[in-house]
PDB file of N, CA and C in Angstrom:
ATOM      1  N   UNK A   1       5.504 100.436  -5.843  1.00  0.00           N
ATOM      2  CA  UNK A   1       5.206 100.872  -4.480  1.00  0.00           C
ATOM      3  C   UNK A   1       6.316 100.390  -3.561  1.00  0.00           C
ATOM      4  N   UNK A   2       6.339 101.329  -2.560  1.00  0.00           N
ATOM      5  CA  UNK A   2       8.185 100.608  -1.757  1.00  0.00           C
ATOM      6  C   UNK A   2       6.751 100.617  -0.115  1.00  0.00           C
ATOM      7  N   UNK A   3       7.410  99.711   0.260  1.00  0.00           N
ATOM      8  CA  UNK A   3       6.679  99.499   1.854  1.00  0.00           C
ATOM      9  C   UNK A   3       7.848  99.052   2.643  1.00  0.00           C
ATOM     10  N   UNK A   4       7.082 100.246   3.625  1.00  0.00           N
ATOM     11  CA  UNK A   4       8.456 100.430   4.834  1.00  0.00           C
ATOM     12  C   UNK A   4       8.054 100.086   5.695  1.00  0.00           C
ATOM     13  N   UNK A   5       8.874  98.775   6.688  1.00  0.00           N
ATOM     14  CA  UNK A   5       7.649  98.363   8.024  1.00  0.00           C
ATOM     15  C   UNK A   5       8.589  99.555   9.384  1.00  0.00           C
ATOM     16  N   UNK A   6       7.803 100.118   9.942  1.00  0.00           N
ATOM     17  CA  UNK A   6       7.548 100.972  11.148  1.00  0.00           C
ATOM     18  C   UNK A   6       8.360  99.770  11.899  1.00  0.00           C
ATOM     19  N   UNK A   7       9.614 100.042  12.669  1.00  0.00           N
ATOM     20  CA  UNK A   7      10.343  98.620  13.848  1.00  0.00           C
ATOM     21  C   UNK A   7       9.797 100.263  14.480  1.00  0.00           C
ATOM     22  N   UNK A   8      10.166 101.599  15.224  1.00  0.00           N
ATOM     23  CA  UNK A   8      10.168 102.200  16.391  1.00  0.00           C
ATOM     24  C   UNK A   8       9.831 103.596  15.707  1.00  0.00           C
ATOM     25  N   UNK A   9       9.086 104.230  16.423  1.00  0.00           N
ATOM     26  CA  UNK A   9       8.668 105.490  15.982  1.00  0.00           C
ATOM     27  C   UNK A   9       8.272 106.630  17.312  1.00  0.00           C
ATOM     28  N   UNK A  10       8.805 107.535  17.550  1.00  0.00           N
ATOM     29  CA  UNK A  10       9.133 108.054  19.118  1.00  0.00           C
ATOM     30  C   UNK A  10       8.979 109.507  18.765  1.00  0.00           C
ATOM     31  N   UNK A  11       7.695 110.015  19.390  1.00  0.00           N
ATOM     32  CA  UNK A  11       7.606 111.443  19.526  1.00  0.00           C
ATOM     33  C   UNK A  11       8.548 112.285  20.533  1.00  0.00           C
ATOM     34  N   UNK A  12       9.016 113.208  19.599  1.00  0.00           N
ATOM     35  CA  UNK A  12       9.861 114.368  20.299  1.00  0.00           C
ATOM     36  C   UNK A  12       9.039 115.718  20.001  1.00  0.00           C
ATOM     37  N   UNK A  13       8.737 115.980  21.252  1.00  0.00           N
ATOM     38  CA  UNK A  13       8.153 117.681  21.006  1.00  0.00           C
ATOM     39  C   UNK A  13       7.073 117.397  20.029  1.00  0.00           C
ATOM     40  N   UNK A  14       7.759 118.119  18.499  1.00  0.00           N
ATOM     41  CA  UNK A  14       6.783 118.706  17.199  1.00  0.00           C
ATOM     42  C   UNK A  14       6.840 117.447  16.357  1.00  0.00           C
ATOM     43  N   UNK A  15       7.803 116.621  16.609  1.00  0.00           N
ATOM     44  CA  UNK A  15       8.250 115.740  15.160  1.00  0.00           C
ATOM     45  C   UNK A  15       8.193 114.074  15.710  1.00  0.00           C
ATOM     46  N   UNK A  16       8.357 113.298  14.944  1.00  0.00           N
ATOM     47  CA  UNK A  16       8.755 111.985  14.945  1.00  0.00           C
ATOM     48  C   UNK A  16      10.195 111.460  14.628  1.00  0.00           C
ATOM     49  N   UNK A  17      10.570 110.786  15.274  1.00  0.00           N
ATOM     50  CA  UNK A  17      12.013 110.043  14.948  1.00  0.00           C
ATOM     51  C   UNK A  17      12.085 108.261  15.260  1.00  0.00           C
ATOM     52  N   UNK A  18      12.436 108.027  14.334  1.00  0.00           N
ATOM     53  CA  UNK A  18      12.570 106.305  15.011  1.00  0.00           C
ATOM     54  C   UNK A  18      13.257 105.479  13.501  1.00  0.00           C
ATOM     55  N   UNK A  19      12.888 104.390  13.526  1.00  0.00           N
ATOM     56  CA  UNK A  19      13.441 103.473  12.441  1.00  0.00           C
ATOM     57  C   UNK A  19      12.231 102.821  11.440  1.00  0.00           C
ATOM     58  N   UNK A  20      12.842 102.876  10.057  1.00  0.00           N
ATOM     59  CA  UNK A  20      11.872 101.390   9.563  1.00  0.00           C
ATOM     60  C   UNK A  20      12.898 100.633   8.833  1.00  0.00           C
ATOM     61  N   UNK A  21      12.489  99.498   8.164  1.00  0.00           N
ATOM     62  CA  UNK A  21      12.787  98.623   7.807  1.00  0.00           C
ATOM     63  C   UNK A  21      12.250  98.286   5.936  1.00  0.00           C
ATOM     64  N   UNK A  22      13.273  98.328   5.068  1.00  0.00           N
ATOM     65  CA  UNK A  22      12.684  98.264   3.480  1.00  0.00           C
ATOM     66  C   UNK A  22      13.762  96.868   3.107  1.00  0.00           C
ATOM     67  N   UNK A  23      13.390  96.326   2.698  1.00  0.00           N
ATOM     68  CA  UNK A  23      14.270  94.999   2.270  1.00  0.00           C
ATOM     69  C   UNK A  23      15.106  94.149   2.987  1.00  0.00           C
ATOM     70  N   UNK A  24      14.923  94.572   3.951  1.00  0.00           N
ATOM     71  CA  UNK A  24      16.140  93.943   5.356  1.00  0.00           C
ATOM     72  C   UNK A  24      17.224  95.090   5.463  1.00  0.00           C
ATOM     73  N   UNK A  25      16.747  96.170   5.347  1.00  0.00           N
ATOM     74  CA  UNK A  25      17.653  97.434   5.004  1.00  0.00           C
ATOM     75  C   UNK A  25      17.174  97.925   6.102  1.00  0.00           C
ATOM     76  N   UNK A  26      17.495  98.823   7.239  1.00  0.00           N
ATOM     77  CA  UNK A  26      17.107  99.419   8.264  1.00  0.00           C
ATOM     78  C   UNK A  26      17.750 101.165   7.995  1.00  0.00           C
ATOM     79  N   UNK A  27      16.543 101.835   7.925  1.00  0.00           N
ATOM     80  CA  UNK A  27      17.077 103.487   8.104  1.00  0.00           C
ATOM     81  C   UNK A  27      16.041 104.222   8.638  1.00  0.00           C
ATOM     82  N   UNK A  28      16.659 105.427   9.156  1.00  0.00           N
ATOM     83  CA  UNK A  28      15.898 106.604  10.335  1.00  0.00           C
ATOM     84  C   UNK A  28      14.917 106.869   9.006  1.00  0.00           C
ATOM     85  N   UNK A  29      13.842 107.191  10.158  1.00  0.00           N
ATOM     86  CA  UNK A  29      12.928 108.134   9.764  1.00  0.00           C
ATOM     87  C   UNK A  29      12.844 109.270  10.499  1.00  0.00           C
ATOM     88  N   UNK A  30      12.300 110.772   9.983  1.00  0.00           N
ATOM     89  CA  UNK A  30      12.010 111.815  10.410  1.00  0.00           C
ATOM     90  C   UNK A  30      10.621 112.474  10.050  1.00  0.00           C
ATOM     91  N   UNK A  31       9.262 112.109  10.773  1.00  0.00           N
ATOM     92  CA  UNK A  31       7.966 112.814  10.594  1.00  0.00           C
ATOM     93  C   UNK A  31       8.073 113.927  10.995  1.00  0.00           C
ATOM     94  N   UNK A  32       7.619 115.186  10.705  1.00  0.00           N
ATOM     95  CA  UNK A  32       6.887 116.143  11.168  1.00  0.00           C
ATOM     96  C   UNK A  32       5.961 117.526  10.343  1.00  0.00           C
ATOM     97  N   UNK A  33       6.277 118.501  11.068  1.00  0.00           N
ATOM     98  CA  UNK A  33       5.189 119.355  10.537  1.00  0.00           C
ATOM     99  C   UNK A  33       5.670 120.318   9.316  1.00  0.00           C
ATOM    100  N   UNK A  34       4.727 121.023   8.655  1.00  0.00           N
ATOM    101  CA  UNK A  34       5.086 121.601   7.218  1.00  0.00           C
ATOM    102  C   UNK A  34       6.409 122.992   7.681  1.00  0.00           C
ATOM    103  N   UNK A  35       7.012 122.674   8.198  1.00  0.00           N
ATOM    104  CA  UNK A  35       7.708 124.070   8.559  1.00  0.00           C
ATOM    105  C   UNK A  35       8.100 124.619   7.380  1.00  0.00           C
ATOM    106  N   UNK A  36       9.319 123.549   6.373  1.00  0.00           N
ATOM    107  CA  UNK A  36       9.730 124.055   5.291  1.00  0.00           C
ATOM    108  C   UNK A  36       8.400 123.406   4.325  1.00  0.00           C
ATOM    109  N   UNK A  37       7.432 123.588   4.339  1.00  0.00           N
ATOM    110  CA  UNK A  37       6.653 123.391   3.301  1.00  0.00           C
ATOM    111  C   UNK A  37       6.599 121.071   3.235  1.00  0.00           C
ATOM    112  N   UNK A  38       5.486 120.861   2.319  1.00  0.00           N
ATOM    113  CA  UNK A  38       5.111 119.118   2.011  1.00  0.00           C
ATOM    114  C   UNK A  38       7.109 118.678   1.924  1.00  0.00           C
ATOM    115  N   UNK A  39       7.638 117.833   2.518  1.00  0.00           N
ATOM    116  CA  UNK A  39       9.127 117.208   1.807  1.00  0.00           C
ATOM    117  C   UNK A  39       8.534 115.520   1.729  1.00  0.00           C
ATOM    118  N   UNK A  40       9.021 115.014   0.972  1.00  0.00           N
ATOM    119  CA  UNK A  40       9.270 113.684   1.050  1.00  0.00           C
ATOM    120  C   UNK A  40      10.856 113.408   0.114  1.00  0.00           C
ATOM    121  N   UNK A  41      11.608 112.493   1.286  1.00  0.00           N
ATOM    122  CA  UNK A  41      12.950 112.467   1.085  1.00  0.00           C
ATOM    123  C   UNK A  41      13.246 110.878   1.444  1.00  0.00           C
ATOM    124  N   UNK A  42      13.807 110.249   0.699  1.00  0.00           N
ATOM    125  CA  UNK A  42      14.251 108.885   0.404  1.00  0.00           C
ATOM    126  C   UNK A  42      15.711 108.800   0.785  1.00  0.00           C
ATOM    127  N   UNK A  43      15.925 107.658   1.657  1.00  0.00           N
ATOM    128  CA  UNK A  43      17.136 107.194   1.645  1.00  0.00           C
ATOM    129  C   UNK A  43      17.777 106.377   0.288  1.00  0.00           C
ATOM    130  N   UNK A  44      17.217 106.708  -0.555  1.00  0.00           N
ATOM    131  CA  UNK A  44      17.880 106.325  -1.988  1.00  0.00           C
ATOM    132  C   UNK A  44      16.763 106.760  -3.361  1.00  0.00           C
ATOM    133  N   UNK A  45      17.486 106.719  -4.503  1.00  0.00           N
ATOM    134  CA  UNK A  45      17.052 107.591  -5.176  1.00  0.00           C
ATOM    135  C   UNK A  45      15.759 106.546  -6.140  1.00  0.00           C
ATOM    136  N   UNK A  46      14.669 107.349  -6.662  1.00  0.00           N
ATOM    137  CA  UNK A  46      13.504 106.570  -7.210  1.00  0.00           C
ATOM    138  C   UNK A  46      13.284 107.799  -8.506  1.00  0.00           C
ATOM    139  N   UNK A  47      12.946 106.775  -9.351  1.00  0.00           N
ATOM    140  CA  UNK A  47      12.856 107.715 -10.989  1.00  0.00           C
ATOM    141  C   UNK A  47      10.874 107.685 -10.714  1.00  0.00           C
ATOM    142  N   UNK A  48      10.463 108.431 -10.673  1.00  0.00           N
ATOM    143  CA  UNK A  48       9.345 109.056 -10.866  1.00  0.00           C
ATOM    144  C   UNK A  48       9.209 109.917 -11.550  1.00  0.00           C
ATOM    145  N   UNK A  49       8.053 109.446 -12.438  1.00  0.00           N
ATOM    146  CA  UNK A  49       7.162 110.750 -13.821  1.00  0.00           C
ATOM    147  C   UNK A  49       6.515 111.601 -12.455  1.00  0.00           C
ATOM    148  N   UNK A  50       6.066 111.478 -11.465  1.00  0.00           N
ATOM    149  CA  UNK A  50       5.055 112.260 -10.933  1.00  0.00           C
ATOM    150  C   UNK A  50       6.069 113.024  -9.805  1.00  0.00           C
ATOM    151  N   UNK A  51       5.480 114.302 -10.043  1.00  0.00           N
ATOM    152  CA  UNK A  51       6.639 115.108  -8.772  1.00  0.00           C
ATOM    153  C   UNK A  51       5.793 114.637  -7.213  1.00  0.00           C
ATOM    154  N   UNK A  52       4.538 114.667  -7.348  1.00  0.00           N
ATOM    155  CA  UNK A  52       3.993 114.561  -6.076  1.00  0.00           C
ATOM    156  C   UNK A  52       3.872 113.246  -5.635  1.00  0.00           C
ATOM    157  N   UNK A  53       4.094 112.832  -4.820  1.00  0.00           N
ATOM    158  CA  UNK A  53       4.172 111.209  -4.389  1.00  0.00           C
ATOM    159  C   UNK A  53       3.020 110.978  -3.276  1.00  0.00           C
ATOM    160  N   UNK A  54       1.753 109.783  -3.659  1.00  0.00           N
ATOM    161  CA  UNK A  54       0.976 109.494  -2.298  1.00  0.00           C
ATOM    162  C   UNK A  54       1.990 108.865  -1.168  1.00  0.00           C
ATOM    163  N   UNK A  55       1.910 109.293   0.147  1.00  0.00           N
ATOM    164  CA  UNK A  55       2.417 108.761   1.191  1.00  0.00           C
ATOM    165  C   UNK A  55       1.461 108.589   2.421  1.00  0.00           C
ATOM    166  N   UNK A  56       1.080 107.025   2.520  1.00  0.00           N
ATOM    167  CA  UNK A  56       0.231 106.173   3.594  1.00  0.00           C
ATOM    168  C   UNK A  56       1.143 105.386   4.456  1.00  0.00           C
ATOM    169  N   UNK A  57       0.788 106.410   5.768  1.00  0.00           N
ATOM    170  CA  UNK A  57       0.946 105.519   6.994  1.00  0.00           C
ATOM    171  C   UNK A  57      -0.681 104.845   7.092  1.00  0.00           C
ATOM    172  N   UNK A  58       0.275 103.617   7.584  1.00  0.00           N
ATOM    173  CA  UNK A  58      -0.852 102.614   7.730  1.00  0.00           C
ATOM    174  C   UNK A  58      -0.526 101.513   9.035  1.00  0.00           C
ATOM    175  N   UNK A  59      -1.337 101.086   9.601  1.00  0.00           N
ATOM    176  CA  UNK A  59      -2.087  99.917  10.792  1.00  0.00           C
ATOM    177  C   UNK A  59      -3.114  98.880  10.304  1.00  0.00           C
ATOM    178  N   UNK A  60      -3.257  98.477  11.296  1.00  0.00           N
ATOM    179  CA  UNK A  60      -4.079  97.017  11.260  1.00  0.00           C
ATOM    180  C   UNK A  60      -5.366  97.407  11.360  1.00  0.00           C
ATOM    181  N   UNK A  61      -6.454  97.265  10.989  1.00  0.00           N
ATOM    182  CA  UNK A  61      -7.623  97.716  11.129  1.00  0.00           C
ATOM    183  C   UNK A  61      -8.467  98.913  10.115  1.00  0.00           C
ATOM    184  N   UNK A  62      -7.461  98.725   8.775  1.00  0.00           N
ATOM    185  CA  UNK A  62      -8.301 100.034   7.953  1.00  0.00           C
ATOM    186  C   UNK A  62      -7.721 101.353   8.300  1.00  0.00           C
ATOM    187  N   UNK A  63      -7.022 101.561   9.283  1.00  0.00           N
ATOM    188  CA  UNK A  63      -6.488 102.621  10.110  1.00  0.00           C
ATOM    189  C   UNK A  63      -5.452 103.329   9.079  1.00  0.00           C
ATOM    190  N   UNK A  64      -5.372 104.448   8.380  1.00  0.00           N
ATOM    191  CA  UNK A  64      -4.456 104.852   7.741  1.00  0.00           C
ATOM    192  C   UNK A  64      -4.739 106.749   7.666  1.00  0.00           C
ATOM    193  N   UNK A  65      -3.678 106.876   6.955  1.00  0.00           N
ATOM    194  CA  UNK A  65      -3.712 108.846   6.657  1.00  0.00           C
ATOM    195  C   UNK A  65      -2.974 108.294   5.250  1.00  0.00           C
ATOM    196  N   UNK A  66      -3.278 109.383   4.763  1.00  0.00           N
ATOM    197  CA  UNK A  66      -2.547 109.670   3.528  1.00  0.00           C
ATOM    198  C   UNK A  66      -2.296 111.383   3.039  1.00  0.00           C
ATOM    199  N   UNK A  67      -0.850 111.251   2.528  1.00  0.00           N
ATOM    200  CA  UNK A  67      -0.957 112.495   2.017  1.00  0.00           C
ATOM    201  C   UNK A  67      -0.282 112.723   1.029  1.00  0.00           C
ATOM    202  N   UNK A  68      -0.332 113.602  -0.347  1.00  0.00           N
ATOM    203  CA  UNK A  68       0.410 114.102  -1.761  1.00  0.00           C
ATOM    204  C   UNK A  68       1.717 114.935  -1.466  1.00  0.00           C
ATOM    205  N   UNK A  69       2.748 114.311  -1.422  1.00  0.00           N
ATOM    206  CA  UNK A  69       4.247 114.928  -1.431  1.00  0.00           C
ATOM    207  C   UNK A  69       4.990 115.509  -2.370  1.00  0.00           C
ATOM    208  N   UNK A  70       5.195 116.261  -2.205  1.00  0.00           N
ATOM    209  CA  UNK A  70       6.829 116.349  -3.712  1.00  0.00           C
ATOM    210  C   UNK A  70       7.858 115.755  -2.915  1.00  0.00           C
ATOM    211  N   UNK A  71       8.457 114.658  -3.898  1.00  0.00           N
ATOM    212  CA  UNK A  71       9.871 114.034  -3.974  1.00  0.00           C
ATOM    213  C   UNK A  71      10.821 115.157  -4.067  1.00  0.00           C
ATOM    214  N   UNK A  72      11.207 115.101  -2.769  1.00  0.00           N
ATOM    215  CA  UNK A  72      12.479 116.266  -3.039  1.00  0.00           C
ATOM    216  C   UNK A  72      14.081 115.300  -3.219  1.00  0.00           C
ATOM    217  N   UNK A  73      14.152 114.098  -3.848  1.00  0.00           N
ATOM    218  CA  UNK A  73      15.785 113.694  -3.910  1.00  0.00           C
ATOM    219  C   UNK A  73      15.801 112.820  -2.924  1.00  0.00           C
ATOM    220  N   UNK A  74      17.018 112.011  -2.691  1.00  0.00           N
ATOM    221  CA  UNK A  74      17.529 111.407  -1.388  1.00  0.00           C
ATOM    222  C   UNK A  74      18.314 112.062  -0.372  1.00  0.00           C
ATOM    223  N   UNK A  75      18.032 111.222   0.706  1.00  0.00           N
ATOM    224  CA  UNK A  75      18.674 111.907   1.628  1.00  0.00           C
ATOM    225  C   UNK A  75      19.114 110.649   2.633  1.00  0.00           C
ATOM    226  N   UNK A  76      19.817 111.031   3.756  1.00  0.00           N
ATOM    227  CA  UNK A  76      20.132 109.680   4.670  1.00  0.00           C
ATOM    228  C   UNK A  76      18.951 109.050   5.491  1.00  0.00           C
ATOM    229  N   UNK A  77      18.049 110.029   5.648  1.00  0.00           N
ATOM    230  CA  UNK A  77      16.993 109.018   5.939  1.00  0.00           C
ATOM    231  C   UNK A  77      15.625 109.048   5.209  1.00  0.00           C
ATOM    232  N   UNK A  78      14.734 108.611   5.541  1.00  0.00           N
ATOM    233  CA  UNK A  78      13.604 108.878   5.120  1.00  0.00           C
ATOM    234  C   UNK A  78      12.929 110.154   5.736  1.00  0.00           C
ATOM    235  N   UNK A  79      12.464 110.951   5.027  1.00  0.00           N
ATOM    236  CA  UNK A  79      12.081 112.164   5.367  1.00  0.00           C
ATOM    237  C   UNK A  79      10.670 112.335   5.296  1.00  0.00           C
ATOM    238  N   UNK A  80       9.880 112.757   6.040  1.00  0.00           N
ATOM    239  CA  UNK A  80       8.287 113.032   5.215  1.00  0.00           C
ATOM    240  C   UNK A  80       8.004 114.954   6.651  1.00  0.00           C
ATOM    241  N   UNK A  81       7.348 115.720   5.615  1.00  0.00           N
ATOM    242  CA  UNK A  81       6.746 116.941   6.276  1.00  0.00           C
ATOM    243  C   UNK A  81       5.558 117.143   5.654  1.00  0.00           C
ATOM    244  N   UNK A  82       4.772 116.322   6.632  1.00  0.00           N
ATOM    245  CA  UNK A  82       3.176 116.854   6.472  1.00  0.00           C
ATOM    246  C   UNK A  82       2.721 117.004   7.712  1.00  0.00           C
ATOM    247  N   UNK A  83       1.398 118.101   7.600  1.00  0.00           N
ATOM    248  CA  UNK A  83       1.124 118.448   9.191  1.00  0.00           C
ATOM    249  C   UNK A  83      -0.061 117.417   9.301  1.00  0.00           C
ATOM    250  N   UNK A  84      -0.621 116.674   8.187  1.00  0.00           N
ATOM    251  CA  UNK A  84      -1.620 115.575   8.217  1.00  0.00           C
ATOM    252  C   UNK A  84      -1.449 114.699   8.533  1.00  0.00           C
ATOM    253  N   UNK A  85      -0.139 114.001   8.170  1.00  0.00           N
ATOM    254  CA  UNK A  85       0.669 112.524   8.726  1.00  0.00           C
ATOM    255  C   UNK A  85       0.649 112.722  10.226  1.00  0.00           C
ATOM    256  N   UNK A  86       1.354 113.686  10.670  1.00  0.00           N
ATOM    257  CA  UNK A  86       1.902 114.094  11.868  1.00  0.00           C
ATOM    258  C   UNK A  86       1.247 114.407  12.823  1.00  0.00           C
ATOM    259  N   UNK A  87       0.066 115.175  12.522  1.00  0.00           N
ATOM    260  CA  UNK A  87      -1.342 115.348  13.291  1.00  0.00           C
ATOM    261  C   UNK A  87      -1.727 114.239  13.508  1.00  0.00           C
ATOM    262  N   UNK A  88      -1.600 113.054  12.676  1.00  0.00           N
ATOM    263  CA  UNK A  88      -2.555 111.778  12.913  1.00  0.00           C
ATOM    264  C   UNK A  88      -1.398 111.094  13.621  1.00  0.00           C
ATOM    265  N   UNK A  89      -0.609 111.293  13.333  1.00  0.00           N
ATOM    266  CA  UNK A  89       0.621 110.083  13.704  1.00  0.00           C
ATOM    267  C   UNK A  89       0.700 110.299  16.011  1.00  0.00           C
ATOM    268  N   UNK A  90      -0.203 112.008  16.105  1.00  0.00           N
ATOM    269  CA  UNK A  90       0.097 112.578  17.578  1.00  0.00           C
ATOM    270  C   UNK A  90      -1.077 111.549  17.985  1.00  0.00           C
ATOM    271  N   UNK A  91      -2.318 111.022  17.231  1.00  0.00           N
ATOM    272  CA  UNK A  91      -3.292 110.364  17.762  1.00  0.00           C
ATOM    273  C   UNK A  91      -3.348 109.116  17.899  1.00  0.00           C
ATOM    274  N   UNK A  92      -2.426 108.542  16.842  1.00  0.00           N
ATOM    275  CA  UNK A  92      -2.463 106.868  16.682  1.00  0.00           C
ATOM    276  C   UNK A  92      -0.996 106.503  16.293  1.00  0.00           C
ATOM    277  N   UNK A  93      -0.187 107.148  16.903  1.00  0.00           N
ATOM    278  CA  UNK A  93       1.481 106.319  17.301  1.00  0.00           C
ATOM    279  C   UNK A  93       1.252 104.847  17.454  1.00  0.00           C
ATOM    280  N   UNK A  94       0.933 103.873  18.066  1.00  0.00           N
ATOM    281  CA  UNK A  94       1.326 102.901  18.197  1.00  0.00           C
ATOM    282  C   UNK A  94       0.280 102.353  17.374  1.00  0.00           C
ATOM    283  N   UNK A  95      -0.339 102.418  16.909  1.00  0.00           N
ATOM    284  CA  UNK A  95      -1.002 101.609  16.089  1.00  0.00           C
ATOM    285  C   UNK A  95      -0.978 101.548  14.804  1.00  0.00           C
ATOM    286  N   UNK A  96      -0.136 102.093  14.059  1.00  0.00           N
ATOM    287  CA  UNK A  96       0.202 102.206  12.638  1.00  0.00           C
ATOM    288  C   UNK A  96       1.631 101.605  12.580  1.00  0.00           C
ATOM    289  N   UNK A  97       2.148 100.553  11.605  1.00  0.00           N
ATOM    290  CA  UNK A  97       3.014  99.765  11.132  1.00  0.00           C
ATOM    291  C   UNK A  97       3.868  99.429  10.119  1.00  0.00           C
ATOM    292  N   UNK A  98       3.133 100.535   8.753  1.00  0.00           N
ATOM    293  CA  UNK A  98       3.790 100.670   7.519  1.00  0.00           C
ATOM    294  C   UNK A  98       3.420 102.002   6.821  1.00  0.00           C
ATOM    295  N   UNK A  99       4.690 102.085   6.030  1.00  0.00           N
ATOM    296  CA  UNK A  99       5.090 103.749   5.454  1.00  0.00           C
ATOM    297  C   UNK A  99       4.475 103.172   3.808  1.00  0.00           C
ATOM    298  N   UNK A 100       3.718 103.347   2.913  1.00  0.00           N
ATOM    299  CA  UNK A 100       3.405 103.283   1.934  1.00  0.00           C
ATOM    300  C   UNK A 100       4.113 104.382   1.034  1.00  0.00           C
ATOM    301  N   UNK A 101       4.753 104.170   0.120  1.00  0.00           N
ATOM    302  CA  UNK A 101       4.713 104.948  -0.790  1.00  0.00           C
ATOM    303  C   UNK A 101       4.569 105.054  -2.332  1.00  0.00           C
ATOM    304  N   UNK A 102       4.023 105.476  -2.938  1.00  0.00           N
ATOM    305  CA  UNK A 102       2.961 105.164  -4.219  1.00  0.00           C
ATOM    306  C   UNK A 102       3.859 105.775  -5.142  1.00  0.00           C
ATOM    307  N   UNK A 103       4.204 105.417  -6.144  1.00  0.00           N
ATOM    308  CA  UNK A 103       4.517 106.288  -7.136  1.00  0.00           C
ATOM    309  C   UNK A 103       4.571 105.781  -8.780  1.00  0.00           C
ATOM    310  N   UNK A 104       4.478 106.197  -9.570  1.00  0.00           N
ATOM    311  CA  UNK A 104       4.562 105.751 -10.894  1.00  0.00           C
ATOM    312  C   UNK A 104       5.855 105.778 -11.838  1.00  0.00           C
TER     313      UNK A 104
END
């Protein structure tokens, strides 16, 4: 499991943009909606048996979403397109703190 702590996360318009933090490693993130279809995109590359990856944003209080991705590869930042993350992320921005991501 890789856990990404949320440092800034800033709604624009349709999408999310801001930073997290994985090992003392700092890189962009980009939330938003299914335009091109589910993406989940890594700033570095992960060997997974499973094409679909769980991805939990999560907060303090039990407070979380989750949703089933396909790993599409790396990319320079962290990428995620779900309209479930993103829908939830328009209701509870500041209260969620870590990017979960599950994989085998």
């Amino acid at each position: 499991m890789l856990n990404f702590k949320i440092i800034k996360l800033d709604i624009n318009q349709s999408y999310f943009f801001g930073q997290v933090e994985f090992r003392s490693d700092k890189y962009k993130v980009n939330i938003q909606n299914e335009r091109r279809g589910k993406v989940l995109k890594l700033p570095f590359e992960i060997d997974s048996k499973n094409k679909k990856i769980i991805v939990r944003v999560s907060g303090p209080g039990n407070l979380f979403v989750e949703d089933y991705l396909p790993y599409q590869g790396e990319s320079e930042w962290l990428e995620i397109d779900s309209n479930e993350i993103t829908y939830f992320l328009a209701d509870h921005q500041d209260k969620l703190d870590t990017i979960e991501i599950m994989y085998e």
